[in-house]
N, C-alpha and C. Protein backbone atom coordinates (compact mmCIF):
# COMPACT_ATOMS: atom_id res chain seq x y z
N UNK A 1 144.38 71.44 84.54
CA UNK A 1 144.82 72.77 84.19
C UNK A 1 144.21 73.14 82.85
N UNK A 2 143.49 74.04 83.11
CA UNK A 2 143.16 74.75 81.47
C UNK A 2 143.48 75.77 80.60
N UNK A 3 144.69 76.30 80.71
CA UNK A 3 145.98 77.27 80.46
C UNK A 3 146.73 76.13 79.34
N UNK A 4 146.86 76.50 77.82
CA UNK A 4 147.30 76.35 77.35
C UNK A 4 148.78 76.36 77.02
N UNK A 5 149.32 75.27 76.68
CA UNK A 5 150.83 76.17 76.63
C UNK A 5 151.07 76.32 75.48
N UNK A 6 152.22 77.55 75.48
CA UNK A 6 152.41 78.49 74.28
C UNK A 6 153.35 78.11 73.82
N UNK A 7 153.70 78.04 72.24
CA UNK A 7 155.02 77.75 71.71
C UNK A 7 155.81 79.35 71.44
N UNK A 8 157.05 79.13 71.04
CA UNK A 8 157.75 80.17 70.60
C UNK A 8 157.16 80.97 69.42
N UNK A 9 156.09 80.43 68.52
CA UNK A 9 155.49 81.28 67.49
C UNK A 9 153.98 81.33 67.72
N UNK A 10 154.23 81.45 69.02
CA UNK A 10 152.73 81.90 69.58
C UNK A 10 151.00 81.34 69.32
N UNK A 11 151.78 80.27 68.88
CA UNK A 11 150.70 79.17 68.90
C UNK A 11 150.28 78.36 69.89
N UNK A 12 149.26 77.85 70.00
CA UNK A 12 149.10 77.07 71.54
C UNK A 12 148.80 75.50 71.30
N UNK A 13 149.20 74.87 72.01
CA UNK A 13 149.07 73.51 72.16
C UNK A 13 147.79 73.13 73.40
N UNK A 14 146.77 72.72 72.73
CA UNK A 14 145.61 72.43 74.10
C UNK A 14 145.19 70.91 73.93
N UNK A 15 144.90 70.53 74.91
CA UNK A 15 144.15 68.91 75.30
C UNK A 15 142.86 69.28 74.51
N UNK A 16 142.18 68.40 74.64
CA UNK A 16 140.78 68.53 73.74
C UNK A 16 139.80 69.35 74.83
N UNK A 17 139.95 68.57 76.62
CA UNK A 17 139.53 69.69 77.47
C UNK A 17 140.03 70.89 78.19
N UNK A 18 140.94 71.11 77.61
CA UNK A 18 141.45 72.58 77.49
C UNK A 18 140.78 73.75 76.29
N UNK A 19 140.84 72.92 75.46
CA UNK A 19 139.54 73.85 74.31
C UNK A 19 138.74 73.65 74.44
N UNK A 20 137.75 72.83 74.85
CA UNK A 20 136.73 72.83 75.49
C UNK A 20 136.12 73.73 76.61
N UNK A 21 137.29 74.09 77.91
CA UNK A 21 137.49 74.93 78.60
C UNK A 21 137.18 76.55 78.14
N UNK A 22 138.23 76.49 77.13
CA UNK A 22 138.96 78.00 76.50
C UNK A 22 137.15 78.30 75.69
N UNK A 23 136.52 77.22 74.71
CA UNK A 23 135.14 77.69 74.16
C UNK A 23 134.02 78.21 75.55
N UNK A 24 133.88 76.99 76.39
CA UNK A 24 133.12 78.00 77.65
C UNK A 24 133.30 79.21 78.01
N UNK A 25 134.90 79.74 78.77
CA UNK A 25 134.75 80.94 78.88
C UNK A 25 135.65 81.90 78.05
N UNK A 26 135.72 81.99 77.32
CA UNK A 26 135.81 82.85 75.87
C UNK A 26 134.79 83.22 75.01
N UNK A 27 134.22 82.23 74.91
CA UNK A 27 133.16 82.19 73.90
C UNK A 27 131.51 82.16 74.26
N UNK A 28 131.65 81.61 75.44
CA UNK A 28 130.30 81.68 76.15
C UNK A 28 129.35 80.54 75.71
N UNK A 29 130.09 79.46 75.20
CA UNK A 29 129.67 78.60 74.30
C UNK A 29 128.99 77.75 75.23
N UNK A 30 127.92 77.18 75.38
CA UNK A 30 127.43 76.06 75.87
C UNK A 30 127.66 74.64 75.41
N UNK A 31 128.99 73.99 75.71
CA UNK A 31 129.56 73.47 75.34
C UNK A 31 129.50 72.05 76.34
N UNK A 32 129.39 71.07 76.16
CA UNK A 32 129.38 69.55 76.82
C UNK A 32 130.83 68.88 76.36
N UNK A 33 131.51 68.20 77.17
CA UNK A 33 132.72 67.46 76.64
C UNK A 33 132.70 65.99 77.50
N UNK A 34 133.13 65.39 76.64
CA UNK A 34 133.16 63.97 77.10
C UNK A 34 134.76 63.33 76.62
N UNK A 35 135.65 63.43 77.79
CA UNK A 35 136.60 62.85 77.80
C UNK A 35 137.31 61.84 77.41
N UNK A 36 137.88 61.49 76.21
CA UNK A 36 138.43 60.38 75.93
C UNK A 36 140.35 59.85 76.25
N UNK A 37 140.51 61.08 76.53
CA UNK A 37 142.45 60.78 77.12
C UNK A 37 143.20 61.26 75.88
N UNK A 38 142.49 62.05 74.26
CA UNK A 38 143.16 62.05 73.13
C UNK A 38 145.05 63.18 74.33
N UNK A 39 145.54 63.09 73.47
CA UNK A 39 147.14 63.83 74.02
C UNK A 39 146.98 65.44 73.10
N UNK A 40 147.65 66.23 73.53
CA UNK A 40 147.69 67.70 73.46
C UNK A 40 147.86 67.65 71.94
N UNK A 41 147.27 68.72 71.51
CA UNK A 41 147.60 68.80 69.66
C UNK A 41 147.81 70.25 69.76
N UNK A 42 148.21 70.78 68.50
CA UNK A 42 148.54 72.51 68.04
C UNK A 42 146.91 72.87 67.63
N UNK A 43 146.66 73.94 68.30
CA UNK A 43 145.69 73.78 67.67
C UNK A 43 145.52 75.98 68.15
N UNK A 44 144.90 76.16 67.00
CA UNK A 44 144.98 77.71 67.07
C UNK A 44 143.52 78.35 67.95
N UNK A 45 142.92 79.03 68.64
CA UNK A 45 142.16 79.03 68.98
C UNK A 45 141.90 80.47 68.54
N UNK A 46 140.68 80.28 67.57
CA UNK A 46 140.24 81.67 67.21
C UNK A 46 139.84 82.95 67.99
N UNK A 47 139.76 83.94 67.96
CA UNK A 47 138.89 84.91 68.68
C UNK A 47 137.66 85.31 68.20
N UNK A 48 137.15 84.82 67.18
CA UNK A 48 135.81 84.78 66.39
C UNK A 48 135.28 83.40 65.55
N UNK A 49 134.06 83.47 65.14
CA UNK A 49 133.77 82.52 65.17
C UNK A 49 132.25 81.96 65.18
N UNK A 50 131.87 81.16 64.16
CA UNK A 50 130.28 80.15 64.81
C UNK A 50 130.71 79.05 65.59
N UNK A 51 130.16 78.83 66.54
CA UNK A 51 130.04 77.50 67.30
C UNK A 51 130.43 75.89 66.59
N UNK A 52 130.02 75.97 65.51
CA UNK A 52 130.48 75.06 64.47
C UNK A 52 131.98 75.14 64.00
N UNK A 53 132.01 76.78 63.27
CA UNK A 53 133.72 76.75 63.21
C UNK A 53 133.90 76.36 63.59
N UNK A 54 134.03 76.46 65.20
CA UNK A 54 135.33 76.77 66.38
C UNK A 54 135.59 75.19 66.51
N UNK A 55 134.26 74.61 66.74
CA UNK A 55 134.41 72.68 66.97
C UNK A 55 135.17 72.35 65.26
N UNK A 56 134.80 72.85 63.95
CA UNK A 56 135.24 71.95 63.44
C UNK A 56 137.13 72.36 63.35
N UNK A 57 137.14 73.39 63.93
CA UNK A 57 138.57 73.30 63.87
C UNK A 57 139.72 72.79 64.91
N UNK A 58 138.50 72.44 65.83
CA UNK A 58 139.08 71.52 67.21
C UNK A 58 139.30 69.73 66.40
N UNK A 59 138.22 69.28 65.60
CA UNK A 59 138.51 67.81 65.67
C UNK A 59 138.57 67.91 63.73
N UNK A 60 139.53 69.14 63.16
CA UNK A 60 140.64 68.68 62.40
C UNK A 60 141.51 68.61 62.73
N UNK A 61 142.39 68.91 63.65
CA UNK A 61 143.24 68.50 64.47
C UNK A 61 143.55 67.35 65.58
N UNK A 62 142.15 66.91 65.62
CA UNK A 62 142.08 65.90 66.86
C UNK A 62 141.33 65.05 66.55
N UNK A 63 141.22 64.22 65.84
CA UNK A 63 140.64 63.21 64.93
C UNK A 63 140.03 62.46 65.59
N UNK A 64 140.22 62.15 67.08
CA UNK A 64 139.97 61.44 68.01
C UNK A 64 138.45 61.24 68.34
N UNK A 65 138.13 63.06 67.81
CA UNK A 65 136.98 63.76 68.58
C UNK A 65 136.01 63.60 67.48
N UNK A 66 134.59 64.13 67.68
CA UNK A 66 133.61 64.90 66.88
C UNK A 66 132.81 65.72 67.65
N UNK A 67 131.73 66.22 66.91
CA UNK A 67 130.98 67.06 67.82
C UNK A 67 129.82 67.13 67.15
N UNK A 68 128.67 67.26 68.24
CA UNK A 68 127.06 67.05 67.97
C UNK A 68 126.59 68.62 68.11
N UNK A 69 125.23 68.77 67.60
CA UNK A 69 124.67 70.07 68.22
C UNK A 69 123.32 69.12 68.41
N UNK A 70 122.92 69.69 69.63
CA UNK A 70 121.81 68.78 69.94
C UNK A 70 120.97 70.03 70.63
N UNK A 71 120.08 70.44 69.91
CA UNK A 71 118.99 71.82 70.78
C UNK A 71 120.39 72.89 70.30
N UNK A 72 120.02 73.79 71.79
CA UNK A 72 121.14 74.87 71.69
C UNK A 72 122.26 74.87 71.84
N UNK A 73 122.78 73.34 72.22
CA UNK A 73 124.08 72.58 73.13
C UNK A 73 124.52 72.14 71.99
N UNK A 74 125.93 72.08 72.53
CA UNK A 74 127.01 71.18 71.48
C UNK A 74 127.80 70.55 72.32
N UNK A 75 128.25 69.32 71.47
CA UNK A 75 128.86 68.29 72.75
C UNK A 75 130.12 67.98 71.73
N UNK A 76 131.09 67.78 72.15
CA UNK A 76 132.43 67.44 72.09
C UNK A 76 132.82 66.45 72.83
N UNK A 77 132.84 65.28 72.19
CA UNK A 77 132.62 63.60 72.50
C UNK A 77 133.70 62.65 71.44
N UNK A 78 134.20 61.64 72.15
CA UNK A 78 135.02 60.85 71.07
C UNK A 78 133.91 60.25 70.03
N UNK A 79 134.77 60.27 69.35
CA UNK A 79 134.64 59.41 67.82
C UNK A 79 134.07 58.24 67.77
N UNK A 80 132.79 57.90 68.19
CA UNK A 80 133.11 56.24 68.73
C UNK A 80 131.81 56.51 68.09
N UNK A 81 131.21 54.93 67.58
CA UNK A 81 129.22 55.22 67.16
C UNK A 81 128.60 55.27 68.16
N UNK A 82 128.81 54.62 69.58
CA UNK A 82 128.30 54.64 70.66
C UNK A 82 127.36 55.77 71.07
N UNK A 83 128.18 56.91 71.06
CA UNK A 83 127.37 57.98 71.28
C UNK A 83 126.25 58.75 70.87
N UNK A 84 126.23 57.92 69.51
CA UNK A 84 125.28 58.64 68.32
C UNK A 84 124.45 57.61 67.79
N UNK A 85 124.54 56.36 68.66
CA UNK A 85 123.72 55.24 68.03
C UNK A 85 122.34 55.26 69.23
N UNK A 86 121.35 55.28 68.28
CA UNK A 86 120.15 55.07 69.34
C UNK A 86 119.98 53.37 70.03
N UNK A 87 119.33 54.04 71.10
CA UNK A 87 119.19 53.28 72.64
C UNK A 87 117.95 53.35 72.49
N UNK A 88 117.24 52.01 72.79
CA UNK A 88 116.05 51.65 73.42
C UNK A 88 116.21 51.37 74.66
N UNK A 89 115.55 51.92 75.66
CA UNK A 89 114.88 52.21 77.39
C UNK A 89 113.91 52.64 77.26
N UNK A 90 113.71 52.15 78.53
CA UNK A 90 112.91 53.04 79.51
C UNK A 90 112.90 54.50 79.65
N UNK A 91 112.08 55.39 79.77
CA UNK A 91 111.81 56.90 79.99
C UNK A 91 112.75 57.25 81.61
N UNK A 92 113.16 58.22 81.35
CA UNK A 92 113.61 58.48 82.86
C UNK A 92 112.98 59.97 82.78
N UNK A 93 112.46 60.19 83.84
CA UNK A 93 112.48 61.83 84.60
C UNK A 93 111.76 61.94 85.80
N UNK A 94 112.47 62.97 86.55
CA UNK A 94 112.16 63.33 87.82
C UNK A 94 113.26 64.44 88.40
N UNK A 95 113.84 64.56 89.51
CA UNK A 95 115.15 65.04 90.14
C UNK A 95 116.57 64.68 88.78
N UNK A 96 117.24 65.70 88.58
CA UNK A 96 118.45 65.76 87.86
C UNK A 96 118.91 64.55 88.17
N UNK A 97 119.48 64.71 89.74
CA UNK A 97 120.67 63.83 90.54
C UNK A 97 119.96 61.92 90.17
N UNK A 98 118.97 62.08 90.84
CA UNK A 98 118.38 60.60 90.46
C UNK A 98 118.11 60.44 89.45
N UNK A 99 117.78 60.95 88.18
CA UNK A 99 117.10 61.25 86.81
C UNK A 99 118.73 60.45 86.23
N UNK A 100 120.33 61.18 86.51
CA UNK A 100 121.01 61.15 85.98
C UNK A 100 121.80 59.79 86.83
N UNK A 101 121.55 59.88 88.04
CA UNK A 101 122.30 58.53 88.36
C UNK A 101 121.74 56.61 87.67
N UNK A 102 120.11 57.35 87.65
CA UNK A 102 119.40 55.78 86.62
C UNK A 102 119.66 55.73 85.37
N UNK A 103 119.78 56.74 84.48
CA UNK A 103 120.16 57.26 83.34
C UNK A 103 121.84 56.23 83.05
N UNK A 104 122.69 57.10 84.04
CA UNK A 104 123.70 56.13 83.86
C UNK A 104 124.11 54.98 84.27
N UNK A 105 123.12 54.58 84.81
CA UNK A 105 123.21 52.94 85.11
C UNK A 105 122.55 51.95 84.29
N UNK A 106 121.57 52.90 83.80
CA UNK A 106 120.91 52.26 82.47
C UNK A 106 122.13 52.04 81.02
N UNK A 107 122.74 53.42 80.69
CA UNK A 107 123.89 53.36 80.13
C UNK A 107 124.61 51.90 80.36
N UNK A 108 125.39 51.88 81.19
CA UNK A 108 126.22 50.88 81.72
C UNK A 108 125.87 49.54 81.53
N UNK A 109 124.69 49.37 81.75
CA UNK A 109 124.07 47.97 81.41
C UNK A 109 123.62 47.66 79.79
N UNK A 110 123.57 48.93 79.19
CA UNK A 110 123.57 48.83 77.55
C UNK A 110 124.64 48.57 76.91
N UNK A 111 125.78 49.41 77.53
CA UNK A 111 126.96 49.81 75.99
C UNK A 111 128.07 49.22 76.87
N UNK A 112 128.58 48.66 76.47
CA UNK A 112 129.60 47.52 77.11
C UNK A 112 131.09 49.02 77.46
N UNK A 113 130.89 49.93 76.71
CA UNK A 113 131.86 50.97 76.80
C UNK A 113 131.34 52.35 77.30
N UNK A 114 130.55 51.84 78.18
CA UNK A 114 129.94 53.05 79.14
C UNK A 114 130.03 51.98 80.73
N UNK A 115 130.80 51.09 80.52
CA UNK A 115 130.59 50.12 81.76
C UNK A 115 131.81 51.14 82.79
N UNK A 116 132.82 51.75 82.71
CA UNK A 116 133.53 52.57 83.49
C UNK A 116 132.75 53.84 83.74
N UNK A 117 131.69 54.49 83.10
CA UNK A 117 131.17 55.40 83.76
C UNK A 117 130.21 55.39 85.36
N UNK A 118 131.03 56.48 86.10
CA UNK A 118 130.23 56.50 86.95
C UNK A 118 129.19 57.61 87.07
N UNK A 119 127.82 57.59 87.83
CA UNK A 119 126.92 58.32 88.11
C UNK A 119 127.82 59.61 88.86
N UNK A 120 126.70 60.45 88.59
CA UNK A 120 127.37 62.15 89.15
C UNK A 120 127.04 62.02 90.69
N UNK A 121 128.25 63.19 91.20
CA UNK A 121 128.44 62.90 92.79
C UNK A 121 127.44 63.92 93.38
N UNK A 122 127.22 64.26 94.27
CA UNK A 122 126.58 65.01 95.39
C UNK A 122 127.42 65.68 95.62
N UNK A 123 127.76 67.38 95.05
CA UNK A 123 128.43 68.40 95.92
C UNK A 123 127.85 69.45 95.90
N UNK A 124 127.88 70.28 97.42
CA UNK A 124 127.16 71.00 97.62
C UNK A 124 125.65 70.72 98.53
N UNK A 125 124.92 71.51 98.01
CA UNK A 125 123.71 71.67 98.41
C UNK A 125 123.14 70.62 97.66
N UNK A 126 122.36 69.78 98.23
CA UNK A 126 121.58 68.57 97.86
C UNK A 126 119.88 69.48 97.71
N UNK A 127 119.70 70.30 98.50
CA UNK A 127 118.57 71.17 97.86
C UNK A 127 118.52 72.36 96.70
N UNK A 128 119.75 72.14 95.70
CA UNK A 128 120.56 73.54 94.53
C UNK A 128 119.17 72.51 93.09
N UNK A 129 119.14 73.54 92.72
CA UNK A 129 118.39 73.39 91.51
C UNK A 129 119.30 72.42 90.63
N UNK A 130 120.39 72.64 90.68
CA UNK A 130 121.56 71.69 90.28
C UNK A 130 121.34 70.01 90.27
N UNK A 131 120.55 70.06 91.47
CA UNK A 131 120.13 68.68 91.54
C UNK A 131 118.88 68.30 91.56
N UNK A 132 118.03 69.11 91.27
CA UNK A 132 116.27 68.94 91.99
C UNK A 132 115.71 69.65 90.79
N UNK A 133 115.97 70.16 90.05
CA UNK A 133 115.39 70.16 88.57
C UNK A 133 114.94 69.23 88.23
N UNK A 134 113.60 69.04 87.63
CA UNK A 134 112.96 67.69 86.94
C UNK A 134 113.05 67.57 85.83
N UNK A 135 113.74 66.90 85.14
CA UNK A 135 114.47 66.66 83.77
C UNK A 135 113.72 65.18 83.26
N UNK A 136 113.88 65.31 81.68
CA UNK A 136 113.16 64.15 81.28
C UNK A 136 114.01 63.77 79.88
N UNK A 137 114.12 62.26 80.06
CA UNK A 137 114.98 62.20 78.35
C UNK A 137 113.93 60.68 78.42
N UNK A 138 113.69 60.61 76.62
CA UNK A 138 113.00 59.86 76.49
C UNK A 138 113.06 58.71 75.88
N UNK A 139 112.26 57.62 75.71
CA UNK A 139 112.65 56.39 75.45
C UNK A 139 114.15 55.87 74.70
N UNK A 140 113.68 56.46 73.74
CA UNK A 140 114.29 56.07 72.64
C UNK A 140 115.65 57.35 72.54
N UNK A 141 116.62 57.21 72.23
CA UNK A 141 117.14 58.46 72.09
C UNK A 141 118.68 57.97 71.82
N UNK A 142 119.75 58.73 71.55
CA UNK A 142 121.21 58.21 71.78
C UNK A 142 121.55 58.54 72.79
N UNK A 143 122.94 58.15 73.38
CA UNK A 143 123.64 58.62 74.61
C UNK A 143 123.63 60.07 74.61
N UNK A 144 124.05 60.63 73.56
CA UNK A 144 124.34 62.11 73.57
C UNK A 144 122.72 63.10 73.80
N UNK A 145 121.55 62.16 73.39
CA UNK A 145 120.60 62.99 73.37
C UNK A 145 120.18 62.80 74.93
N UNK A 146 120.04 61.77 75.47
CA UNK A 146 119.85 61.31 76.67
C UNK A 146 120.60 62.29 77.75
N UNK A 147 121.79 62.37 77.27
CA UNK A 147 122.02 63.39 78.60
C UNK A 147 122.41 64.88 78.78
N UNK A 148 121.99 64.88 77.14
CA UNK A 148 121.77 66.31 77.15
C UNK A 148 120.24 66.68 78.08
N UNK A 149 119.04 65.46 77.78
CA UNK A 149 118.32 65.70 78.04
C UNK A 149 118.04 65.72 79.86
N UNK A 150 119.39 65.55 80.45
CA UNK A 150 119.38 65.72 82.00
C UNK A 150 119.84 67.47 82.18
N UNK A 151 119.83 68.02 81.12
CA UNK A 151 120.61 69.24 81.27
C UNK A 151 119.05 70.21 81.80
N UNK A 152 118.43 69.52 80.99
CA UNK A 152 116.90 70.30 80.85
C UNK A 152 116.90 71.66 80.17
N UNK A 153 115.68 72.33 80.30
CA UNK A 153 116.04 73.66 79.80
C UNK A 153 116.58 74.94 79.85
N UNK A 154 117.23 74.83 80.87
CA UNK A 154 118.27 75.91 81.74
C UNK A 154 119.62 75.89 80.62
N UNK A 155 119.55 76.67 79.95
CA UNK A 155 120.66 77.28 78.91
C UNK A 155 122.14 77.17 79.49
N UNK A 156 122.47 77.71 81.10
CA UNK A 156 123.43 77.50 81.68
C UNK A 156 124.02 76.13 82.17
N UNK A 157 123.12 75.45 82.07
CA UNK A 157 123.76 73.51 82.32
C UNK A 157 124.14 73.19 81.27
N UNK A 158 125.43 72.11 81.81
CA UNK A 158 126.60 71.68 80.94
C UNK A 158 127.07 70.49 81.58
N UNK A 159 127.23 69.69 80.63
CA UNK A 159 127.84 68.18 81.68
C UNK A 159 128.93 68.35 81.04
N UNK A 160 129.76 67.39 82.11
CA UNK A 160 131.33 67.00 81.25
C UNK A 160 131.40 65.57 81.92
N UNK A 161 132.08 64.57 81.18
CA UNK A 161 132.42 63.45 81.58
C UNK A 161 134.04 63.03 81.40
N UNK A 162 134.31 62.99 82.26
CA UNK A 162 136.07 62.97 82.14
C UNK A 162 136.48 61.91 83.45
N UNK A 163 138.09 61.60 83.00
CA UNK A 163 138.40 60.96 83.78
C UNK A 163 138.73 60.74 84.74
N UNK A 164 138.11 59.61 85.93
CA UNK A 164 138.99 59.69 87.24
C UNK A 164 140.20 58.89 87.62
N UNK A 165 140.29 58.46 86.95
CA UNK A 165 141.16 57.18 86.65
C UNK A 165 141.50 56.66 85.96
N UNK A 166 142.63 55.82 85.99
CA UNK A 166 142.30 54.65 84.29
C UNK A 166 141.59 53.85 84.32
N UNK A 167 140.15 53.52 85.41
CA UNK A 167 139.20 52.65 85.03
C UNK A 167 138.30 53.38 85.06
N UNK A 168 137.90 54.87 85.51
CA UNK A 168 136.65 55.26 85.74
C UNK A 168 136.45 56.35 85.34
N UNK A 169 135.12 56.67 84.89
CA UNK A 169 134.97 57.94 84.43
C UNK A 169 133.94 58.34 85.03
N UNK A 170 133.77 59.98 85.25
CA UNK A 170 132.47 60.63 86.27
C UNK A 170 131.74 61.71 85.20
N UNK A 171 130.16 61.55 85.28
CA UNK A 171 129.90 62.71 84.84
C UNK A 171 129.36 63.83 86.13
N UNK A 172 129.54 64.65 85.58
CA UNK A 172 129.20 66.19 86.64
C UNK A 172 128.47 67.44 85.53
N UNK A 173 127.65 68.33 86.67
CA UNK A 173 127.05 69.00 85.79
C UNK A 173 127.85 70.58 86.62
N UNK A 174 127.69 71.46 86.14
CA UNK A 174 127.85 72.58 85.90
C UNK A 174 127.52 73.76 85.49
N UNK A 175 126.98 74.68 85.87
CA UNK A 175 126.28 75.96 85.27
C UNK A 175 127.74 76.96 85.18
N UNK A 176 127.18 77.67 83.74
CA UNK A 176 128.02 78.76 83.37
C UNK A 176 127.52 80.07 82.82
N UNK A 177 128.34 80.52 82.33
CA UNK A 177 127.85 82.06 82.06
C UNK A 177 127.87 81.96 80.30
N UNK A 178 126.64 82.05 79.87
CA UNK A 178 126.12 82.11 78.23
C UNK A 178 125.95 83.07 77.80
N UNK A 179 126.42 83.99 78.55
CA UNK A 179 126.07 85.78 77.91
C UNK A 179 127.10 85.81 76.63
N UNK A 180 127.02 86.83 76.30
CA UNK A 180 127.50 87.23 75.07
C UNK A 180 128.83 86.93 74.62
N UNK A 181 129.34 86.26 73.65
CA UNK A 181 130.62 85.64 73.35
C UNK A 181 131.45 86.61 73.23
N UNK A 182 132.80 86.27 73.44
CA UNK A 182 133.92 87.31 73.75
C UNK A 182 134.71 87.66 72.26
């Protein structure tokens, strides 16, 4: 659910992917989130705003979190070095879907805390640009740059990685609407 709930002084209480949510379509933000389980905080959600504000006023409240800008994207990711520590591999590119399923299996076999992630599923059209875009992330890079770099250059792609379980986590991609912030 991404409906915030409201207190009696009209403040809202959101999950970290509930503001995450509320920056996509409010804000038009091209926004990436990576799920860590932090619990609901108060947190005010502006109606204006830089892209920076808006995140740094998400993880003073949620300590849990931080947030990258990587290109035109910003990612909203736990706190961990993992994400921001560079990776030596192999080059991946070709097809999104395969680009991103070796990608995260490569992950998995690196970072002992990417071992619950799973590769993105097949929905839909297996012929959608969604999946057949040729994307490239390169050798060297961090987690966060790596899969931004499955997003490719389509302004409207957005991954999120969240949970399916208490052992597993999925990433999925998503196109949205980047027009003009609200």
């Amino acid at each position: 659910m991404n409906t915030p709930a409201r207190r009696t002084d009209g403040s809202s209480v959101f999950t970290p992917r509930q503001a995450a949510a509320y920056l996509r379509g409010q804000h038009h933000m091209a926004l990436c989130f990576i799920q860590n389980g932090a619990a609901s905080h108060d947190w005010q959600a502006a109606s204006h705003g830089t892209p920076g504000a808006l995140l740094d006023s998400i993880v003073a409240v949620v300590p849990e979190y931080a947030w990258t800008a990587i290109g035109d994207r910003y990612v909203l990711h736990p706190r961990q070095d993992i994400w921001r520590a560079p990776l030596s591999g192999g080059a991946f590119q070709g097809p999104r879907l395969q680009t991103a399923q070796a990608y995260v299996e490569f992950l998995r076999g690196t970072a002992p805390e990417m071992a619950d992630l799973l590769p993105p599923l097949l929905k839909g059209d297996p012929a959608a640009a969604l999946y057949t875009a040729t994307v490239s992330i390169r050798e060297s890079c961090s987690a966060l740059q790596g899969l931004v770099g499955l997003l490719g250059p389509d302004p409207t792609m957005v991954f999120t990685i969240e949970r399916q379980d208490a052992d597993r986590r999925v990433l999925f991609f998503e196109q949205m609407d980047v027009g003009e912030a609200a």
